[in-house]
Protein backbone atom coordinates (compact mmCIF):
# COMPACT_ATOMS: atom_id res chain seq x y z
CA UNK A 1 51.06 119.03 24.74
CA UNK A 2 50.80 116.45 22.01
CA UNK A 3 53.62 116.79 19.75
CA UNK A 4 52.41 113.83 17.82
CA UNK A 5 49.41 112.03 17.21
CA UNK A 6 48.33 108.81 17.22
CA UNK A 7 46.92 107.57 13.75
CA UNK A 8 46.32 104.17 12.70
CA UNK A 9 49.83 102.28 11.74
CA UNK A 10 50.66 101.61 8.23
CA UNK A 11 51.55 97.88 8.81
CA UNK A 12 47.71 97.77 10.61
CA UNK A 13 45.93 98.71 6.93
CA UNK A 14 48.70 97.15 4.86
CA UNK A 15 47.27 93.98 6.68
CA UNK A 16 44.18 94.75 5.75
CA UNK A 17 44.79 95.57 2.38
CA UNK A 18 46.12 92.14 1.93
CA UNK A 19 43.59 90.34 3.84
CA UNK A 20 41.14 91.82 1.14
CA UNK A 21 42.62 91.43 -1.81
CA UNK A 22 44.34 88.35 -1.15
CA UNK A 23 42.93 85.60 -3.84
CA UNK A 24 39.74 83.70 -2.28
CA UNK A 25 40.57 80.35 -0.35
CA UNK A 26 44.81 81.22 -0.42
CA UNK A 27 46.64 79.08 2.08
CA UNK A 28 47.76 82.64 3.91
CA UNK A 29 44.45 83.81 4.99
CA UNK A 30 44.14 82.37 8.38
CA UNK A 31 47.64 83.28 9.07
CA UNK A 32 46.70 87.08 7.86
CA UNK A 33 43.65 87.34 9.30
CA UNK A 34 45.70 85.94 12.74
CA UNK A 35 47.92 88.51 12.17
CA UNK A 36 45.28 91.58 11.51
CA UNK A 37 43.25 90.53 14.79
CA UNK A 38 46.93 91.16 16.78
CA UNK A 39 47.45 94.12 15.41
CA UNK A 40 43.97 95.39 15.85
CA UNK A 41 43.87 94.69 19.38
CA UNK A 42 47.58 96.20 19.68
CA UNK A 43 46.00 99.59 17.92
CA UNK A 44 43.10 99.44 20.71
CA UNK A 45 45.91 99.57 23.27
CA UNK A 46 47.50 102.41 22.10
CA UNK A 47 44.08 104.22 21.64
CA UNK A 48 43.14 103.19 25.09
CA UNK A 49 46.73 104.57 26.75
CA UNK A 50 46.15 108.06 24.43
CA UNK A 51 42.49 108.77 25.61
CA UNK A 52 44.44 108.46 29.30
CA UNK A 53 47.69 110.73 28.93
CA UNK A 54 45.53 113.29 26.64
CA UNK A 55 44.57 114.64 30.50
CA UNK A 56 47.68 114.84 31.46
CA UNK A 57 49.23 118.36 32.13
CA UNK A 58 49.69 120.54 28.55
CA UNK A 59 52.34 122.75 29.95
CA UNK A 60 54.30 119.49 31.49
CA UNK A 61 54.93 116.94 29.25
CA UNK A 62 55.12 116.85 25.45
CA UNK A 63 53.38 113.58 24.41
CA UNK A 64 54.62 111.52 21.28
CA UNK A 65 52.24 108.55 20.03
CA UNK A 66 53.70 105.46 18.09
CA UNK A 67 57.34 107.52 17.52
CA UNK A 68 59.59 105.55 15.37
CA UNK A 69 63.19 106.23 15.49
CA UNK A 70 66.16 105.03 13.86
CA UNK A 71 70.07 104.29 15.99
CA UNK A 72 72.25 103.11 13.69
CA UNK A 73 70.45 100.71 11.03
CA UNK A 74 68.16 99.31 13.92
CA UNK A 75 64.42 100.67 13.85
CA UNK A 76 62.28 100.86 16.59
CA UNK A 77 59.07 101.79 18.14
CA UNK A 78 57.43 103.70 21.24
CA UNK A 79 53.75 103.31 21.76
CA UNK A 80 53.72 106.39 23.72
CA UNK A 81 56.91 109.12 24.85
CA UNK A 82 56.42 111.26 27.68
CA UNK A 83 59.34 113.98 27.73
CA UNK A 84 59.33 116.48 30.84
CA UNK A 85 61.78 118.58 32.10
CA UNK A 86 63.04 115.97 35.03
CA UNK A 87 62.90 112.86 32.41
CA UNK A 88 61.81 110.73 29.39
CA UNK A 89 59.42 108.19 30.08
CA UNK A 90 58.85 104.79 27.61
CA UNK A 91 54.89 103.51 27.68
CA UNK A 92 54.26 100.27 26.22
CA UNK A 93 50.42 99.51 26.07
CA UNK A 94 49.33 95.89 25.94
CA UNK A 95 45.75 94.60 24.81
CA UNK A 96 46.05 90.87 26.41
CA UNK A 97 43.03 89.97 28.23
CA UNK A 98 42.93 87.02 31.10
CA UNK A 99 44.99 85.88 33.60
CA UNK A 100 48.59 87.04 33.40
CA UNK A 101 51.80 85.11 34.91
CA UNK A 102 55.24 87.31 34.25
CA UNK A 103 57.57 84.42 34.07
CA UNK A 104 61.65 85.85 35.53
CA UNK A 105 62.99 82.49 34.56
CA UNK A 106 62.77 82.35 30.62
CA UNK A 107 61.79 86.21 30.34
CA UNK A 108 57.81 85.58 28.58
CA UNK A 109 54.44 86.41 29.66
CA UNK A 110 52.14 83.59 29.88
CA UNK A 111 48.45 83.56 29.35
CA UNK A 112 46.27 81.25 31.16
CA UNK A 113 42.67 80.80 29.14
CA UNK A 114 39.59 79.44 30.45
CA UNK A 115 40.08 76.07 28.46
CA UNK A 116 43.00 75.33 30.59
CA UNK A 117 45.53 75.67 28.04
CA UNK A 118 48.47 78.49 27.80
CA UNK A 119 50.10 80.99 25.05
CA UNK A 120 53.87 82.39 25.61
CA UNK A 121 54.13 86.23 24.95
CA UNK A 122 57.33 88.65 24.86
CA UNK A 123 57.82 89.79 28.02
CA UNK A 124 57.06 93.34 27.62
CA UNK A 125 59.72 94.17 30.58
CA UNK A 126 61.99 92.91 27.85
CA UNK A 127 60.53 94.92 25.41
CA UNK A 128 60.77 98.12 27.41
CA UNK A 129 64.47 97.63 28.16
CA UNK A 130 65.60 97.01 24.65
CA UNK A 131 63.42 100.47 23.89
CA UNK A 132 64.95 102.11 26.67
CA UNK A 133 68.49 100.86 25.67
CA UNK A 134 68.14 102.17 22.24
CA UNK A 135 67.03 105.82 23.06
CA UNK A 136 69.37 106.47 25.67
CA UNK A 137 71.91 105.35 22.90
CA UNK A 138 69.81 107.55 20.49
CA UNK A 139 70.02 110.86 22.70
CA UNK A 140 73.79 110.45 23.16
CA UNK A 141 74.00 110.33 19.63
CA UNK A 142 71.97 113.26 19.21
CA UNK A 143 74.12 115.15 21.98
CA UNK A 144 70.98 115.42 24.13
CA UNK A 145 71.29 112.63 26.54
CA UNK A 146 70.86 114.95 29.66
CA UNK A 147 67.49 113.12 30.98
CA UNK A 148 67.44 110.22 32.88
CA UNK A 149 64.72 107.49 30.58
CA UNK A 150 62.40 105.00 32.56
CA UNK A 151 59.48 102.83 30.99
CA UNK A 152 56.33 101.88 32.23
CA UNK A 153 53.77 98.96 31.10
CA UNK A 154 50.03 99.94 30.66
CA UNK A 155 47.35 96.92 30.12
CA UNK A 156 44.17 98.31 28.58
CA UNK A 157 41.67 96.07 30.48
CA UNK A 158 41.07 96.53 34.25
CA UNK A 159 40.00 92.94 34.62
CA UNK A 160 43.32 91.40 33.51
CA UNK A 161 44.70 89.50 36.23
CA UNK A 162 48.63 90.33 36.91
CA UNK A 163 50.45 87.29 38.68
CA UNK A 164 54.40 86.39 38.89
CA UNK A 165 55.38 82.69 38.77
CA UNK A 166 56.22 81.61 42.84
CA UNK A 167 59.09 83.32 44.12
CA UNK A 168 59.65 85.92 41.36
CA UNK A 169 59.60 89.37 42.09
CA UNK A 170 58.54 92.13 40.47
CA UNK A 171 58.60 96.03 40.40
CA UNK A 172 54.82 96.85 40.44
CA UNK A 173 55.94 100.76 40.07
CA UNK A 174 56.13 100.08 36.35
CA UNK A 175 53.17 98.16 35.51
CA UNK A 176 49.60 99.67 35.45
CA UNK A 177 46.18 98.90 33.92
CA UNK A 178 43.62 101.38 33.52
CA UNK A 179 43.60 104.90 35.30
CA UNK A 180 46.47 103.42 38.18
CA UNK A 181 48.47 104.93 34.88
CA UNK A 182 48.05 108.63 36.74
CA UNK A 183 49.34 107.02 39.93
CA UNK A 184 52.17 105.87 38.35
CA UNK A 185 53.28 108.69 36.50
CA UNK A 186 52.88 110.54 40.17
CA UNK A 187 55.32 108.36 41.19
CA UNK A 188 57.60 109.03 38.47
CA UNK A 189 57.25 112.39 39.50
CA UNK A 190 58.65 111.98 42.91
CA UNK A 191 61.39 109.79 41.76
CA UNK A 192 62.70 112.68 39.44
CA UNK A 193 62.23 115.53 41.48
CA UNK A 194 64.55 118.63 39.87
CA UNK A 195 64.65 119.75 36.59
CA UNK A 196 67.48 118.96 34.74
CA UNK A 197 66.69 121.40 31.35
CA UNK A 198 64.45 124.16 30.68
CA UNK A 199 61.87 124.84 28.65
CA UNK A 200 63.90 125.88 25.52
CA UNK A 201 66.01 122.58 25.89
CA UNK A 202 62.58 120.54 25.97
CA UNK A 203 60.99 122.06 23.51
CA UNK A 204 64.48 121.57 21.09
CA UNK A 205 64.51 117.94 22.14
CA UNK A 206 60.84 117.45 21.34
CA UNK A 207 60.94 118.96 17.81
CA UNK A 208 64.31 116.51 17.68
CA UNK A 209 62.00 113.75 18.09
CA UNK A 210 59.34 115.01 16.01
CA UNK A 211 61.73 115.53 13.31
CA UNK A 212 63.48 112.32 13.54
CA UNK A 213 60.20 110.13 13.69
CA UNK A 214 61.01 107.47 10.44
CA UNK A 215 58.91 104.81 9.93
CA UNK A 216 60.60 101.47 8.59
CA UNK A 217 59.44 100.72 4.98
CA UNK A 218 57.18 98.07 5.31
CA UNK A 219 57.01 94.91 2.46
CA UNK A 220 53.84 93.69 3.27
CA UNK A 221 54.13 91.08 0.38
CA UNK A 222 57.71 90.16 1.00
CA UNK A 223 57.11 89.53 5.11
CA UNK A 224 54.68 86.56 3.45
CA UNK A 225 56.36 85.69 0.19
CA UNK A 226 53.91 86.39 -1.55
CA UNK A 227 53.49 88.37 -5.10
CA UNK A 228 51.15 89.95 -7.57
CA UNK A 229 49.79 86.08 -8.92
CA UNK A 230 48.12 86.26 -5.15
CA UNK A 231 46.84 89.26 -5.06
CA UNK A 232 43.41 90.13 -6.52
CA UNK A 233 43.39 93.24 -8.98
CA UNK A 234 39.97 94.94 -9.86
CA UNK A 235 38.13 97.94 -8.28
CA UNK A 236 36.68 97.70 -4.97
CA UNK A 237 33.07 97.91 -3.99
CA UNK A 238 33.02 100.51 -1.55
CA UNK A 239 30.28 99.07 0.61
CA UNK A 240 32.26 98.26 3.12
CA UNK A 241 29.36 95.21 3.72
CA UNK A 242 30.08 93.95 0.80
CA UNK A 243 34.03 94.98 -0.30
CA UNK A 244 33.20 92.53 -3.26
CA UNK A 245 36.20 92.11 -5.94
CA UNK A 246 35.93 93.20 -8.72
CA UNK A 247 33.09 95.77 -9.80
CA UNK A 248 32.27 96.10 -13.53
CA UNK A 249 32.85 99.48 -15.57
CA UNK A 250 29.91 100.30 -17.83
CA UNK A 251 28.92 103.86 -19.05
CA UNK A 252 30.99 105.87 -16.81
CA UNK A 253 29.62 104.18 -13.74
CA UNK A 254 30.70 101.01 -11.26
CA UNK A 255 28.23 98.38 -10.89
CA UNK A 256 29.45 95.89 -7.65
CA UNK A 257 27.80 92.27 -8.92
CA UNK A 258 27.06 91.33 -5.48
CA UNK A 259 25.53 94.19 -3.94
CA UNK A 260 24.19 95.90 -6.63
CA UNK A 261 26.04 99.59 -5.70
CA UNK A 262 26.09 101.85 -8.65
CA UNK A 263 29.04 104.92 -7.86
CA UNK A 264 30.78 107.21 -10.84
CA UNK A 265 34.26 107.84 -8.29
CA UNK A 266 35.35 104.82 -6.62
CA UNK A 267 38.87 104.07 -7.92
CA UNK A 268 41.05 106.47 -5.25
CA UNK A 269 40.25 103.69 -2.86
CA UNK A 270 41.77 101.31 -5.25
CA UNK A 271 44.31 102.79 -6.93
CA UNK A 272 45.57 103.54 -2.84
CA UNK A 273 45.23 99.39 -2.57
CA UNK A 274 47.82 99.15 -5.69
CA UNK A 275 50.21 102.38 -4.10
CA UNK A 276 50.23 100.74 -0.65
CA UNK A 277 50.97 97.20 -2.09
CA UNK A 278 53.22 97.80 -4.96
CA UNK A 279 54.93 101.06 -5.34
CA UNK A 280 54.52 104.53 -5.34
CA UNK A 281 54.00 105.06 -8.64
CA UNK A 282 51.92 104.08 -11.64
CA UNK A 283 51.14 104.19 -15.41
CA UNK A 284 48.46 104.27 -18.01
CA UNK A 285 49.08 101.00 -18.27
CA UNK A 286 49.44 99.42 -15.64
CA UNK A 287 45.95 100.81 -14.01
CA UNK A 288 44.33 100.32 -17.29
CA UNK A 289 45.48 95.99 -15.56
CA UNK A 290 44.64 96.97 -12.31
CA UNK A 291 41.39 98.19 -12.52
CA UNK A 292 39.98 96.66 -15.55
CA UNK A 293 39.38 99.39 -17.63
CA UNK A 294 38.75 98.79 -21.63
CA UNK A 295 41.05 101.14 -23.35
CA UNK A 296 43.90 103.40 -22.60
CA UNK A 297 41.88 106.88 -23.11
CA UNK A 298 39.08 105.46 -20.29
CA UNK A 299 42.16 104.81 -18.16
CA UNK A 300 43.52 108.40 -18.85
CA UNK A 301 40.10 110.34 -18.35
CA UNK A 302 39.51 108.21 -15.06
CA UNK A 303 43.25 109.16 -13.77
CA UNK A 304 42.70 112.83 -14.64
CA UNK A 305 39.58 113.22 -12.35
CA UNK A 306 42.03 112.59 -9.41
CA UNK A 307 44.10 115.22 -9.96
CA UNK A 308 47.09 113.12 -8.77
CA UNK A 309 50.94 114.65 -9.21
CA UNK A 310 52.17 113.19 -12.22
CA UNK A 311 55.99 113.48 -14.25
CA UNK A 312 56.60 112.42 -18.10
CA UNK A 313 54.70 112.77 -21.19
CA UNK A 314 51.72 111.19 -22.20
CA UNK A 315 53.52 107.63 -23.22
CA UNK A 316 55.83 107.37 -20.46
CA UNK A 317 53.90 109.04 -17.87
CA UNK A 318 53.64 108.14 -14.32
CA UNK A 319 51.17 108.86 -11.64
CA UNK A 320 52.00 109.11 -8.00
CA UNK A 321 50.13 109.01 -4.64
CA UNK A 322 49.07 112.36 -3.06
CA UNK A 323 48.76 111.51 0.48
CA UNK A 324 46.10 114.09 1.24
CA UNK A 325 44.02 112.84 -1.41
CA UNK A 326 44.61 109.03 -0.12
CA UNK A 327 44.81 109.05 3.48
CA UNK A 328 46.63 106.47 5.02
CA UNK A 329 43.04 105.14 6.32
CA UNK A 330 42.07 103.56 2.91
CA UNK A 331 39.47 101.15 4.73
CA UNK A 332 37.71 103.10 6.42
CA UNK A 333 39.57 102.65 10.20
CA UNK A 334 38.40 104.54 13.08
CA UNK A 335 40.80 108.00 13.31
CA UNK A 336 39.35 109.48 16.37
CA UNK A 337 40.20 108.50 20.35
């Protein structure tokens, strides 16, 4: 049963956010855009690995997608958490296309690219036992540390070519691409053969996890250094073939410059741009900035039509972000698996 799902991650759009609004020809771009392409291709992994342990068994395994948990003041993150009577199992999915050498000596993962040239990687056996390190840790904590917790790798693409430098070995049990996953997880199977809890203990564990999941505040401006003088304010068009910054108020209605769109309700998508980037919150005032509007009582009739919470009287008043009116997937980003 999926206990949680998997929905695009917050530092994903925040990226995206900031690739858009970022002022035109900033020295950061190509290092953002860098970025977002990473993080992309990490989000198709974990798609790829859900659409494969959705078949698993319902009445098995309770399934937990990008869980974040906190031990101590360290953060950290499981693509995918499979927790089953006999044990806990840690999936890390990887995106990386090519040939593939798992270097033992200096602990990396080294591409080889058709150009002849290389690019250094974590090694994601690393990666898996600082994860597995942590929750172990996490479930003593939690006085439910009764289950034994392995890890297993998962490559999206069937064609990527696995290799070890000469000499090195390496446990193939907990590496997979593609459907081998099932084979894998079989195996897993066999290794932990009795149950160590029931049901009742897996089910309190799972709503544990569910209940614990916290993800890390994330200061997308701050991780660059940058601040409001590089950010572009203005309402965006939402053509998303056109996204052009800013659109012109006139009459009640947006009018994009570039593409010529004419819409009456396009500052939620905005306004989420300024929640996501800034804070929280927001006033009169500082929306009136944000998306250009001529007077305060435009501001305050445009606000009103969203229907968002707001606290204070009319001077002081703030405005905050309703999740369910602004989903996390401000731009658009594909949901579904």
């Amino acid at each position: 049963m999926i206990m949680k799902d998997l929905t695009p991650p917050q530092r994903l759009f925040l990226t995206e956010i900031l690739k858009l609004r970022l002022i035109i020809g900033h020295r950061k771009y190509q290092e953002i855009e860098k970025d977002l392409a990473k993080r992309w291709a990490g989000y198709w992994g974990e798609v790829a690995l859900a659409n494969y342990v959705k078949e698993l068994p319902k009445d098995i395994y309770l399934i937990f997608h990008d869980l974040q948990l906190q031990y101590n003041s360290i953060h950290f993150q499981i693509d995918t958490l499979l927790l089953s009577q006999k044990y806990i199992l840690i999936i890390e999915a990887k995106n990386i296309a090519g040939t593939l050498i798992f270097d033992n000596t200096f602990k990396q993962l080294i591409r080889k690219n058709e150009d002849g040239t290389e690019e250094s990687f974590e090694d994601p056996r690393v990666q898996c036992q600082r994860l597995q390190s942590l929750l172990r840790n996490w479930l003593i904590k939690n006085h439910c540390h009764l289950l034994p917790v392995d890890t297993l790798i998962f490559f999206k693409s069937t064609s990527t070519i696995l290799k070890t430098n000469s000499g090195d070995k390496m446990d193939s049990s907990k590496i997979c691409k593609g459907r081998d996953i099932f084979n894998k997880i079989d195996g897993m199977d066999q290794r932990y053969k009795h149950e160590r809890i029931d049901i009742e203990t897996m089910s309190q564990i799972g709503n544990l996890l569910l209940s614990q999941h916290s993800p890390k505040p994330i200061d997308i401006l701050k991780e660059y250094n940058l601040t409001e003088k590089d950010i572009r304010s203005g309402v965006c068009c939402p053509n998303n073939e056109c996204n052009y910054i800013p659109m012109n108020y006139k009459r009640g209605v947006w009018i994009c410059p570039a593409c010529h769109m004419i819409s009456k309700n396009v500052i939620l998508r905005t306004l989420s741009h300024y929640f996501y980037l800034y804070k929280p919150t927001i006033t009169n005032q500082e929306a009136r900035g944000f998306l250009h509007l001529p007077t305060i009582h435009t501001t305050q009739k445009q606000l009103h039509k969203l229907d968002l919470k707001k606290s204070g009287k009319t001077k002081d008043r703030l405005y905050y972000l309703n999740p369910e009116k602004v989903p996390p997937c401000v731009l658009s980003l594909k949901t579904t698996y």
